[in-house]
Protein backbone atom coordinates (compact mmCIF):
# COMPACT_ATOMS: atom_id res chain seq x y z
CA UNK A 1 0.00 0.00 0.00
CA UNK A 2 2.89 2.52 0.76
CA UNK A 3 4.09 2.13 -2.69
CA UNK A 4 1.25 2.86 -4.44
CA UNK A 5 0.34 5.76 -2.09
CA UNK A 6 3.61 6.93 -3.63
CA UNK A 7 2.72 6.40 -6.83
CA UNK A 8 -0.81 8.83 -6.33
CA UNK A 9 1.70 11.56 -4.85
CA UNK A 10 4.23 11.03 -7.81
CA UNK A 11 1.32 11.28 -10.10
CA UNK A 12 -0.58 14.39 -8.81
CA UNK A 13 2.00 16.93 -10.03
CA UNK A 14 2.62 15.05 -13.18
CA UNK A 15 -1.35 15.65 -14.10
CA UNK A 16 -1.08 19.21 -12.85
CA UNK A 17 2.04 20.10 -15.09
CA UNK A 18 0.13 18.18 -18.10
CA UNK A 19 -3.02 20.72 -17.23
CA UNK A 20 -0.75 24.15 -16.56
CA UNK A 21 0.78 23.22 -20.12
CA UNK A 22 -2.08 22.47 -22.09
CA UNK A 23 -3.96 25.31 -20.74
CA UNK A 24 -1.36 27.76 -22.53
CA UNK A 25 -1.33 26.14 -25.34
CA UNK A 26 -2.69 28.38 -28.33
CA UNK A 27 -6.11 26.86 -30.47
CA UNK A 28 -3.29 26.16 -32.97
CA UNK A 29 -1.03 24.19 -31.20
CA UNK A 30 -3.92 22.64 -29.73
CA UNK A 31 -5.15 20.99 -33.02
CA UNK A 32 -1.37 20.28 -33.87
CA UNK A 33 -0.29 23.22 -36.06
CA UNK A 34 -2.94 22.22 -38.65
CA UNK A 35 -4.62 24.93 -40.74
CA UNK A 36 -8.16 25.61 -40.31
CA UNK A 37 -8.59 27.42 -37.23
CA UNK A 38 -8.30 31.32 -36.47
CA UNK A 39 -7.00 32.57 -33.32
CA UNK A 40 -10.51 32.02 -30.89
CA UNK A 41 -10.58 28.46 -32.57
CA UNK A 42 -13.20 28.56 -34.68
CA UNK A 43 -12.60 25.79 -37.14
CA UNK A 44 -13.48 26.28 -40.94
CA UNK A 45 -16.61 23.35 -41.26
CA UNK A 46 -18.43 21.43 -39.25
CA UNK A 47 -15.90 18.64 -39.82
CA UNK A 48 -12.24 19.97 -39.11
CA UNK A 49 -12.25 19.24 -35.39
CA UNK A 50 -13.25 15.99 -35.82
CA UNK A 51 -10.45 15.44 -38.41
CA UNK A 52 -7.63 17.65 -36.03
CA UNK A 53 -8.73 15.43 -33.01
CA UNK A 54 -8.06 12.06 -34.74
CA UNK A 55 -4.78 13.58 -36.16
CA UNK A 56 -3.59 14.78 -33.02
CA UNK A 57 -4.85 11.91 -30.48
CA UNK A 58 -2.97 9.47 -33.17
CA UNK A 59 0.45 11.37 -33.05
CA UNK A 60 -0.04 11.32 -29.18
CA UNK A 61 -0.58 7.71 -29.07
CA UNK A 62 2.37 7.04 -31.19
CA UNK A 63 4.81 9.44 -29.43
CA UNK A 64 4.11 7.55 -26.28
CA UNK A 65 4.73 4.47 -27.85
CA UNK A 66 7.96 5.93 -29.58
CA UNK A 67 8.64 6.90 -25.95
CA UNK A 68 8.45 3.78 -24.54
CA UNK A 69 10.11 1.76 -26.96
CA UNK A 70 13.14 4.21 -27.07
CA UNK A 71 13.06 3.94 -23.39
CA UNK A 72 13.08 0.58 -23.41
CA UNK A 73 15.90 0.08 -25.99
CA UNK A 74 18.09 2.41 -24.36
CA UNK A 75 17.42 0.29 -20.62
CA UNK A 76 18.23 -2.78 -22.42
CA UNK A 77 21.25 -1.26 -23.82
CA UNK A 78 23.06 -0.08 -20.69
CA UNK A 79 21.59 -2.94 -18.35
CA UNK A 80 22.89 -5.36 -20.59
CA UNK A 81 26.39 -3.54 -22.04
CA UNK A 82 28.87 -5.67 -22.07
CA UNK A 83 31.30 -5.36 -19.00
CA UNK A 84 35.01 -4.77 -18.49
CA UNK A 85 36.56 -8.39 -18.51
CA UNK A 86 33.58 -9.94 -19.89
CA UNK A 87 34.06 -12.59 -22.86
CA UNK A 88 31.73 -14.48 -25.60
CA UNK A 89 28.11 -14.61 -25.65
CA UNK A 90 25.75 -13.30 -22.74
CA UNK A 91 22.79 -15.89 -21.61
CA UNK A 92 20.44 -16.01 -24.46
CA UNK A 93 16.88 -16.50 -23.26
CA UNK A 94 13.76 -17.87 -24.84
CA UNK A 95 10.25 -18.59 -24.84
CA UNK A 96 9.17 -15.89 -22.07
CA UNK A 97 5.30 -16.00 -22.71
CA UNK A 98 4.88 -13.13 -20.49
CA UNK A 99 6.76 -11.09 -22.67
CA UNK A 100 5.38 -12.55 -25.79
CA UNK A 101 2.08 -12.02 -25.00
CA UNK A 102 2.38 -8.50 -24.01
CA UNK A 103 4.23 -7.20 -27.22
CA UNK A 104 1.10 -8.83 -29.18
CA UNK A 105 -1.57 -7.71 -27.30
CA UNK A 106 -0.45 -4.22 -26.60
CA UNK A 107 -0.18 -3.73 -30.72
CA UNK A 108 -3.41 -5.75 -31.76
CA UNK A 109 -5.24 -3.19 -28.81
CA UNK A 110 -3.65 0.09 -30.50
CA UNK A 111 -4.22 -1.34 -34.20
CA UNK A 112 -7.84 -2.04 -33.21
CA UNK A 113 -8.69 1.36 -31.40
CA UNK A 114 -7.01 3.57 -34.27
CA UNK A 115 -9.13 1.46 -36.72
CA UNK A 116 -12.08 1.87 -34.60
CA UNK A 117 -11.60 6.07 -34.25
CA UNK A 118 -10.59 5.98 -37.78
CA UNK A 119 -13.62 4.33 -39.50
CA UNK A 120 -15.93 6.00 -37.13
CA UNK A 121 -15.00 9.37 -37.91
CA UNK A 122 -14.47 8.58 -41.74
CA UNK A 123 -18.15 6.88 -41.86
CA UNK A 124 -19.46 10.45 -40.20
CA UNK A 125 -17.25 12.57 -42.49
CA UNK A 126 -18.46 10.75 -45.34
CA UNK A 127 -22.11 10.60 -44.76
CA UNK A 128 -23.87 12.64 -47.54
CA UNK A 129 -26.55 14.74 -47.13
CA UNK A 130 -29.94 13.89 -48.54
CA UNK A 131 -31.22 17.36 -48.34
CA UNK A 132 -28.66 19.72 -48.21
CA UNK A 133 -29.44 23.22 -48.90
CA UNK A 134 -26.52 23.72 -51.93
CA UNK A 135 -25.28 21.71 -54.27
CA UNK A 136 -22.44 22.00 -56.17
CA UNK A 137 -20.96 20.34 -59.11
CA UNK A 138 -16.90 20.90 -58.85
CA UNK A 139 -15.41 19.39 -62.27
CA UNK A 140 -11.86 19.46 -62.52
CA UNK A 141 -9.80 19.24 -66.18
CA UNK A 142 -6.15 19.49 -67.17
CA UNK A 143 -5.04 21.75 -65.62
CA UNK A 144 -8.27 24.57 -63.78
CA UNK A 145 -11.63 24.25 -62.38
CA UNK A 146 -15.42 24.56 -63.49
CA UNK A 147 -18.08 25.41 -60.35
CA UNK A 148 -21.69 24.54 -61.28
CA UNK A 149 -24.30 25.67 -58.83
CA UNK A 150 -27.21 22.86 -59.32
CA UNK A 151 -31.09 24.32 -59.69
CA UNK A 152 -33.97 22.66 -58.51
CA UNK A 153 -35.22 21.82 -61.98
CA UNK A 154 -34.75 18.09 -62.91
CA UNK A 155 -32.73 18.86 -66.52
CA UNK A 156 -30.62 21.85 -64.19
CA UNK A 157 -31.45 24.36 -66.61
CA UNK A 158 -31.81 26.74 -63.81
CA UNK A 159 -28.37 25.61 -62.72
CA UNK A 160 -25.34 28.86 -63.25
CA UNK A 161 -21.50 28.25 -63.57
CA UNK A 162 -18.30 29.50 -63.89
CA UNK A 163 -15.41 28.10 -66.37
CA UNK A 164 -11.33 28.59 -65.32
CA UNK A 165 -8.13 28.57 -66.36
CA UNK A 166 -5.21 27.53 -64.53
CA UNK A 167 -2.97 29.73 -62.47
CA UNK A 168 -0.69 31.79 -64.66
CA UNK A 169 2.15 33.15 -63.11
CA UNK A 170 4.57 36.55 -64.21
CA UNK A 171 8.22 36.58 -64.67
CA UNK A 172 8.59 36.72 -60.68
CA UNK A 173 6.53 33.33 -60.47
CA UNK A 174 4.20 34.81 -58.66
CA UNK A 175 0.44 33.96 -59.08
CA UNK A 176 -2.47 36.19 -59.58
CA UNK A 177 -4.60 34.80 -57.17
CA UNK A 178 -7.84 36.90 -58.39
CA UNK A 179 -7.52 35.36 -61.98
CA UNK A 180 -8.10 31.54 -60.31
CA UNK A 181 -11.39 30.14 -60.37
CA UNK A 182 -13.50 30.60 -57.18
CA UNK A 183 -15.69 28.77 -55.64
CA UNK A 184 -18.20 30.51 -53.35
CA UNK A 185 -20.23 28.94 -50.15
CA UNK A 186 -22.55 30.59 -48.15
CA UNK A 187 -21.85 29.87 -44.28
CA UNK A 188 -23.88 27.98 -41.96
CA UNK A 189 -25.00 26.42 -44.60
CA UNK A 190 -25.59 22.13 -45.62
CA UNK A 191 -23.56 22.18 -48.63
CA UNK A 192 -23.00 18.53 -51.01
CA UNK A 193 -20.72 18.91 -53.61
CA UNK A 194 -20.13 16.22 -56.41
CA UNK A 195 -16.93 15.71 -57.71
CA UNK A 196 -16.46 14.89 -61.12
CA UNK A 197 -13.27 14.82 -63.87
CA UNK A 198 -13.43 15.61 -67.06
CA UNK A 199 -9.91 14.13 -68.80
CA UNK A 200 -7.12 11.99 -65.84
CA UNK A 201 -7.52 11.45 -62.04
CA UNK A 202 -7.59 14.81 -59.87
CA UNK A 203 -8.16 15.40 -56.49
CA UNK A 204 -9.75 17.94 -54.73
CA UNK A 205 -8.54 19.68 -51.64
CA UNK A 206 -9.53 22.54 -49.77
CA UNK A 207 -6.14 22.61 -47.84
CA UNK A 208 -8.18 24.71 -44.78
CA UNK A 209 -11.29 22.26 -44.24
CA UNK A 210 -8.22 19.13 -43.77
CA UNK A 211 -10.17 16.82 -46.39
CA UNK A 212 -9.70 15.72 -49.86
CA UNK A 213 -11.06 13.56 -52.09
CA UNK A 214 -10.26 12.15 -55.62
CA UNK A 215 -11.96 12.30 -58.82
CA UNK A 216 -12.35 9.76 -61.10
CA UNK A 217 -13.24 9.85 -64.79
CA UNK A 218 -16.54 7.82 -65.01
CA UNK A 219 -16.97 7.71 -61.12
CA UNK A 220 -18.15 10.91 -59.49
CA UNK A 221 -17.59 10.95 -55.74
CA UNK A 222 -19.68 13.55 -53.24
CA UNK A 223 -18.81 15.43 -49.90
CA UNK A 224 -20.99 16.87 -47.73
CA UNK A 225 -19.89 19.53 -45.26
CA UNK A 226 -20.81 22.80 -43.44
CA UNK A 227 -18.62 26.00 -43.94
CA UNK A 228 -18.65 27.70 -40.72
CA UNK A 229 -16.51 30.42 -40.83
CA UNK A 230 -16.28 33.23 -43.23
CA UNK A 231 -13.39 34.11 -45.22
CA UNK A 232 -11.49 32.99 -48.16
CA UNK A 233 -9.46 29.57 -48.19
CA UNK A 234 -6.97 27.76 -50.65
CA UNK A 235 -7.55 24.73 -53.36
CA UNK A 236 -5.94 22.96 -55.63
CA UNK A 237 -5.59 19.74 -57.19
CA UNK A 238 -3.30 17.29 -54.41
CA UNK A 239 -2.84 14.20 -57.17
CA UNK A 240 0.02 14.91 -59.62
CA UNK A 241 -2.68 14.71 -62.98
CA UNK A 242 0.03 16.48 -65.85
CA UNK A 243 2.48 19.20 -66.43
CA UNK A 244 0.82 21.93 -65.63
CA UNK A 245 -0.51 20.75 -62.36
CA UNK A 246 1.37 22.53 -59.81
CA UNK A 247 -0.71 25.37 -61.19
CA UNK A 248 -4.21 23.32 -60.87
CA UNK A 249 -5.15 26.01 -57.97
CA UNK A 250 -8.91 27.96 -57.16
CA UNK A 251 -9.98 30.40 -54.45
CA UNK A 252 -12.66 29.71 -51.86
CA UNK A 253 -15.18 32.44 -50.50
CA UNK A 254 -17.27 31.61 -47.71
CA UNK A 255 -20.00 34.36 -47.47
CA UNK A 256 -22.90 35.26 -45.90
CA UNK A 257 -26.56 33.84 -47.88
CA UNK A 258 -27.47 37.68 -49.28
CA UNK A 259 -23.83 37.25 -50.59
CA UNK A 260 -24.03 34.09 -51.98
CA UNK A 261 -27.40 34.96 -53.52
CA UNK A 262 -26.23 38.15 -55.60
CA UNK A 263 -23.14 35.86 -56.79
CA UNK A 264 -25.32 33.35 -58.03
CA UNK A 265 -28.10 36.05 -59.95
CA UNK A 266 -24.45 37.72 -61.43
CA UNK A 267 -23.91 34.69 -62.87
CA UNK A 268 -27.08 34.40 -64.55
CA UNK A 269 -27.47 37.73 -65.83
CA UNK A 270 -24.06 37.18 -67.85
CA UNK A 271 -25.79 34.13 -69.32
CA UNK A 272 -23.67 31.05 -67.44
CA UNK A 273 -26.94 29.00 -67.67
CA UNK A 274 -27.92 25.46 -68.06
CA UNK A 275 -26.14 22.41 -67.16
CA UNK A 276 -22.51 22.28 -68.79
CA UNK A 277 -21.46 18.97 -67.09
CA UNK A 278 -21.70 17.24 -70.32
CA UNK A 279 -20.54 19.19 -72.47
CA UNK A 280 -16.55 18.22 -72.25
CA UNK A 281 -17.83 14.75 -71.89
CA UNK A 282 -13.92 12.51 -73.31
CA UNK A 283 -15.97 9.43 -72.78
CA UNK A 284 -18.65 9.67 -75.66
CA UNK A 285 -17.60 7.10 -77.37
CA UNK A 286 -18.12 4.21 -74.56
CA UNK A 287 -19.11 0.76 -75.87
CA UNK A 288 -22.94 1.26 -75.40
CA UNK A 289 -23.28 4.79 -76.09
CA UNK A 290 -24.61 4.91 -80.06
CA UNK A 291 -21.52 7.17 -80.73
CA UNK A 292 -19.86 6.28 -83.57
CA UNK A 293 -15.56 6.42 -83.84
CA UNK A 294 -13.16 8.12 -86.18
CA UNK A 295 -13.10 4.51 -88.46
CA UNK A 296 -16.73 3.98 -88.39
CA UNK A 297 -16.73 7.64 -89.71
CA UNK A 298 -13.60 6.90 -92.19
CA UNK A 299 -15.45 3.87 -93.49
């Protein structure tokens, strides 16, 4: 009993120190240095703490592990050094089932718990919404961006867009970051955006909302999220797709509705009606389709 009285004691200012030193710690350092949180720690969606707590519980894990192991090694090493005087081999043990056991149960427990955080955070990040209140069509090409805001009419012919061009940059390198296609969200808002590709595999990557996701040609993927935080965030393309893709790169705005409303009626009072999605369609000549191909034509 004295020992582990000892042990409580030892242990109190331990916890204490841990408390004092996370309390000081910054919303930043907090969520491990990632982006997507301003200085009061209000994160960008409704998703990024869940993504910055898995992150950061997962480095924790493994830096206690690391710790342990080190610790371990560098017991074993001066414990078991070899001595002044000392010759040959020392006694070589074997078969210690304690041992065994523990160094294959504590791994199967830590493999099993990440996997267990990991899908259940993935399976709620990746839950679509059925009704969200925007949807977006984001359709990447070699090497910019096309933003379609869906209608509500079945052929989208109430739908708006924009069409970009990738990044160009001056003598300096530098990029003019108002020429990049934007895509604008209105705050507080359920927003579902499908991801589509028009030519190679992209992937799409709003660096502040800590998510990507590919895109496929012939297999359009969806996210659902909620922007919760004005302001204006970084994207580009995160899977090398060609030689220009380093300069595969769009704005985001996250506005207020009224905002997001006048955008969208700008947009249709320069005419970027209907639904474009197929109109850069590579695949038209599928096995299936009707579509003839340059022989059939030649013939």
């Amino acid at each position: 009993m004295p020992s582990k009285r000892r042990l409580r004691w030892a242990a109190l200012p331990l916890g204490v120190a841990a408390a004092v030193v996370l309390a000081g710690c910054t919303p930043t350092e907090l969520h491990g240095f990632l982006p997507g949180f301003v200085a009061d720690g209000t994160p960008a969606t409704n998703q990024t703490d869940r993504v910055a707590g898995l992150w950061v519980t997962s480095w924790i894990v493994l830096l206690i592990v690391g710790l342990i192991t080190w610790g371990l090694m560098g017991w074993a090493l001066v414990m078991y050094r070899r001595r002044k005087g000392q010759t040959g081999l020392p006694v070589q043990l074997r078969y210690n089932m304690p041992i065994e056991i523990l160094y294959t149960v504590i791994p199967l427990i830590l493999v099993l718990a990440m996997f267990f955080f990991t899908a259940r955070d993935q399976t709620e990040i990746e839950t679509q919404w059925d009704d969200p209140d925007v949807e977006i069509s984001a359709i990447a090409k070699q090497w910019a961006w096309d933003f379609q805001y869906d209608g509500e009419a079945e052929d989208n012919s109430d739908a708006v867009w924009t069409m970009g061009v990738q990044a160009q940059a001056d003598d300096n390198g530098d990029i003019d970051r108002d020429s990049l296609p934007t895509l604008v969200l209105p705050v507080d808002k359920k927003v579902k955006i499908d991801l589509q590709s028009r030519d190679v595999i992209h992937s799409f990557w709003i660096i502040d909302f800590l998510y990507k996701k590919d895109m496929y040609i012939g297999k359009d993927n969806s996210w659902s999220f909620i922007p919760t935080r004005v302001g204006e965030f970084d994207g580009k393309c995160a899977e090398l797709c060609g030689e220009y893709h380093s300069m595969m790169l769009f704005n985001v705005k996250v506005v207020e509705q009224d905002e997001y409303d006048a955008y969208l009626e700008s947009l249709r009072e320069k005419g970027n009606t209907g639904d474009i999605t197929d109109a850069y369609d590579r695949l038209s000549n599928l096995p299936g389709t009707g579509a003839s191909t340059g022989a059939e034509e030649e013939e």
